[in-house]
C-alpha atoms as a PDB file:
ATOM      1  CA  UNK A   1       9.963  -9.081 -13.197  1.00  0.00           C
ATOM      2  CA  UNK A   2      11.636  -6.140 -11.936  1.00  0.00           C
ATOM      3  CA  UNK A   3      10.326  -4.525  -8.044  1.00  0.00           C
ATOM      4  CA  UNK A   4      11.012  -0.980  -6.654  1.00  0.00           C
ATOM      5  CA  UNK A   5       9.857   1.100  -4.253  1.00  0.00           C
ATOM      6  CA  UNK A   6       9.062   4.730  -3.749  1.00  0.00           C
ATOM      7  CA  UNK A   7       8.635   7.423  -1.425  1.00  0.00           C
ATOM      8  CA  UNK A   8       7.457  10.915  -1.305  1.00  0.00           C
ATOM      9  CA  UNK A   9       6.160  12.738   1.523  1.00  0.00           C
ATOM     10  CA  UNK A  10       2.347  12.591   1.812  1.00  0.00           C
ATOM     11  CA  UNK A  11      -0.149  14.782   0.200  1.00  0.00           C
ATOM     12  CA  UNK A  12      -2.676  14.181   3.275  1.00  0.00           C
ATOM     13  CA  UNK A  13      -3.138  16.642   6.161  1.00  0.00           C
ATOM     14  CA  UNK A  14      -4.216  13.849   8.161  1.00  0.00           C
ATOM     15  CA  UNK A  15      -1.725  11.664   7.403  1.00  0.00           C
ATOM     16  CA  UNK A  16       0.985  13.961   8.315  1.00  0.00           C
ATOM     17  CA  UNK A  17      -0.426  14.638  11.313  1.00  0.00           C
ATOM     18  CA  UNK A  18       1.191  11.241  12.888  1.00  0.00           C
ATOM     19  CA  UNK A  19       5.307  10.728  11.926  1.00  0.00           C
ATOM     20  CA  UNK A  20       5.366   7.604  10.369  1.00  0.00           C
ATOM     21  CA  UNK A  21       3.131   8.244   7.840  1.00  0.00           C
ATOM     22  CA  UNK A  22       4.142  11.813   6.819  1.00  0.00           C
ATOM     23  CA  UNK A  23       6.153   9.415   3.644  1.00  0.00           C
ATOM     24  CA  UNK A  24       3.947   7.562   1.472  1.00  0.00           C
ATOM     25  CA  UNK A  25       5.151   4.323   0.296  1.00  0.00           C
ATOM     26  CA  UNK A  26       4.007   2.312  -2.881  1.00  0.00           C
ATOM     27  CA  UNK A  27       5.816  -0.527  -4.549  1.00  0.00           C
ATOM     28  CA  UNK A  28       6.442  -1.108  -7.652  1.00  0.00           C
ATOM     29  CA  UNK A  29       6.155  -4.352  -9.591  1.00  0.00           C
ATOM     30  CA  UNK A  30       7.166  -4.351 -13.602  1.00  0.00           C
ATOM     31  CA  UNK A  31       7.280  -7.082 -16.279  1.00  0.00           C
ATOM     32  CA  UNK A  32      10.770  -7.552 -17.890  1.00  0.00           C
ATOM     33  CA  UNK A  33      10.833 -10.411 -20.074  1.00  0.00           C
ATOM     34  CA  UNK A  34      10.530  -8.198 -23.322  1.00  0.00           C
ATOM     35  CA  UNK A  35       7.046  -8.796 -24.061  1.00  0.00           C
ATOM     36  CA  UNK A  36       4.353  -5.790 -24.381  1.00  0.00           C
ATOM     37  CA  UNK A  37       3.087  -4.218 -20.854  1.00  0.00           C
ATOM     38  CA  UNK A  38      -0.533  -4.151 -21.621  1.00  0.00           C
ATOM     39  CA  UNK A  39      -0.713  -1.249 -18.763  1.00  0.00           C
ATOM     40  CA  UNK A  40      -0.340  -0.494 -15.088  1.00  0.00           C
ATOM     41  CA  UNK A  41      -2.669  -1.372 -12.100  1.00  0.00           C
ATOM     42  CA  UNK A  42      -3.266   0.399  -8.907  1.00  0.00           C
ATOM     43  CA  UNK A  43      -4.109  -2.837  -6.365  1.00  0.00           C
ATOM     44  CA  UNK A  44      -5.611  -1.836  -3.190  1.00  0.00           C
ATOM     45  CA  UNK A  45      -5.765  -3.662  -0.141  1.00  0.00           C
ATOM     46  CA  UNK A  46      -9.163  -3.679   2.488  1.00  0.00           C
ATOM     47  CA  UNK A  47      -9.580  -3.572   6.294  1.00  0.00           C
ATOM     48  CA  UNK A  48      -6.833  -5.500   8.067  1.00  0.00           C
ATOM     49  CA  UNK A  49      -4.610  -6.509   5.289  1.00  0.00           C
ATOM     50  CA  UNK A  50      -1.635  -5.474   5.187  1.00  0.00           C
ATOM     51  CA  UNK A  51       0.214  -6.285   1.853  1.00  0.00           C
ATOM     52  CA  UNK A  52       3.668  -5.184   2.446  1.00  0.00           C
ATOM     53  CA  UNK A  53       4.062  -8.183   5.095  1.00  0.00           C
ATOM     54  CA  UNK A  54       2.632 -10.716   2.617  1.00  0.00           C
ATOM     55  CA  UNK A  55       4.546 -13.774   1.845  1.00  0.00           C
ATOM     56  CA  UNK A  56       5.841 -14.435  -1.838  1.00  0.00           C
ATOM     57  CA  UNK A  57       2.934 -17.011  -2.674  1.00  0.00           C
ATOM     58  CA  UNK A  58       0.117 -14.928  -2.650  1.00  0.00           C
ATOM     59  CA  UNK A  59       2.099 -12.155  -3.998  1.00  0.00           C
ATOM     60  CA  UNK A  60       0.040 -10.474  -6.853  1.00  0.00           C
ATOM     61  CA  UNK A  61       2.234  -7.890  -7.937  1.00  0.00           C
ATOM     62  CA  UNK A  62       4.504 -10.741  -9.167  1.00  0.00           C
ATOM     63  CA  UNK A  63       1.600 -13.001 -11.268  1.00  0.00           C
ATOM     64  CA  UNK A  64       0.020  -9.891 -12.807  1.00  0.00           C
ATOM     65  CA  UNK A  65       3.850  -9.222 -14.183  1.00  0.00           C
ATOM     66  CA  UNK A  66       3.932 -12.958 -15.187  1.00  0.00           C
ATOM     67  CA  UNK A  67       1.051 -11.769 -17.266  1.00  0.00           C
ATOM     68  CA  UNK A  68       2.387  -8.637 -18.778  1.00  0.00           C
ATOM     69  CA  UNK A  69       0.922  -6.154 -16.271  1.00  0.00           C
ATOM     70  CA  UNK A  70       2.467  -3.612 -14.241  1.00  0.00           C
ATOM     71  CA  UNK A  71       1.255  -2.430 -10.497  1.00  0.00           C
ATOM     72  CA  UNK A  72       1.621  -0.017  -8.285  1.00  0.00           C
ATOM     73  CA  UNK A  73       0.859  -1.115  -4.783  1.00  0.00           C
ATOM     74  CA  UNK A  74       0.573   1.911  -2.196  1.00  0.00           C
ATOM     75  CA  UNK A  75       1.113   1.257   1.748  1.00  0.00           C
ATOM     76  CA  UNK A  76      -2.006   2.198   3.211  1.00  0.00           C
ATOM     77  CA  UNK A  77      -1.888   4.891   5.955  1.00  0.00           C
ATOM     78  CA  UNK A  78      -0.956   3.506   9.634  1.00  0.00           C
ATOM     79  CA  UNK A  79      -0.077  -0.093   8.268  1.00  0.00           C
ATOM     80  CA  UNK A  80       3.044  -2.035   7.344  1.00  0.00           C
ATOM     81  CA  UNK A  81       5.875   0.756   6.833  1.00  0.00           C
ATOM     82  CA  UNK A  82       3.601   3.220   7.925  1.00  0.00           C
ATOM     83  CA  UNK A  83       2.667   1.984  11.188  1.00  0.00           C
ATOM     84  CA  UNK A  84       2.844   3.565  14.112  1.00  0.00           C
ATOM     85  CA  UNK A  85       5.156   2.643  17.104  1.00  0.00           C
ATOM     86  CA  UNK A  86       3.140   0.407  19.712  1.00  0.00           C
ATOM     87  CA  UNK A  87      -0.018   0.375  18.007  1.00  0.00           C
ATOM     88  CA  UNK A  88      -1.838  -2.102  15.761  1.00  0.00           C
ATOM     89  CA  UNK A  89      -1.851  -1.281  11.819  1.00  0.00           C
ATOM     90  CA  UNK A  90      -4.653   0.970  11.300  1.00  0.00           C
ATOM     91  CA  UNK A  91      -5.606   2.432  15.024  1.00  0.00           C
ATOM     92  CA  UNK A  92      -5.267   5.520  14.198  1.00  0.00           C
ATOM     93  CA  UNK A  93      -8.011   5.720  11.384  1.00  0.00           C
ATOM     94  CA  UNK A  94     -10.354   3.835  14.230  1.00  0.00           C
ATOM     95  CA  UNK A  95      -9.697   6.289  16.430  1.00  0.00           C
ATOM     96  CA  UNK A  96     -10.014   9.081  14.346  1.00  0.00           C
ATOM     97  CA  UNK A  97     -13.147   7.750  12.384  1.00  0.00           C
ATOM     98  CA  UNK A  98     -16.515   9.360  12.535  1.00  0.00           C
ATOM     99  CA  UNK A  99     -19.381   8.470  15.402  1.00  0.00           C
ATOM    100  CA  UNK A 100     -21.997   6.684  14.073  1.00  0.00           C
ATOM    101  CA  UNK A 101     -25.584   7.879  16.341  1.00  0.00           C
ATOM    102  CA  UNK A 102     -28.807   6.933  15.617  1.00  0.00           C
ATOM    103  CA  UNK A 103     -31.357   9.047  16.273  1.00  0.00           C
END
């Protein structure tokens, strides 16, 4: 298994709007044992989950390459790498999220 990450600045007005996530992050998780890649996934994470700051053993990245798959796992917006200083992962999208009003 080989692991890299990238960056790139982000293609999201609203994400640049706060510093630490104008870069986009995604890692990068490869089968090398010689066998055929049967193709790349894209794994997303939900609501308060922030994959970066998993430990090892739940690490899927690693047992899809075990399994001859590739993935690509982006940093979500606000979380992890892309959190900003002194607030929780995701506050900003909260914040920033539409009012819900019943009529």
């Amino acid at each position: 298994m080989r692991e890299s990450w990238v960056r790139a600045p982000t293609p999201s007005p609203r994400s640049r709007r706060w510093p630490a996530s104008r870069l986009l992050y995604a890692r990068i998780v490869e089968p090398v044992d010689g066998s055929a890649v049967h193709g790349t996934i894209v794994l997303g994470s939900g609501l308060c989950l922030e994959t970066d700051l998993i430990a090892g053993a739940k690490d899927a990245g690693v047992r899809l390459a075990g399994l001859g798959w590739g993935s690509v796992e982006p940093v979500s917006p606000y979380h992890g790498l892309r959190a900003e200083k002194d607030r929780y992962g995701g506050e900003p999208f909260f914040g920033e999220a539409p009012l819900w009003r019943s009529t």
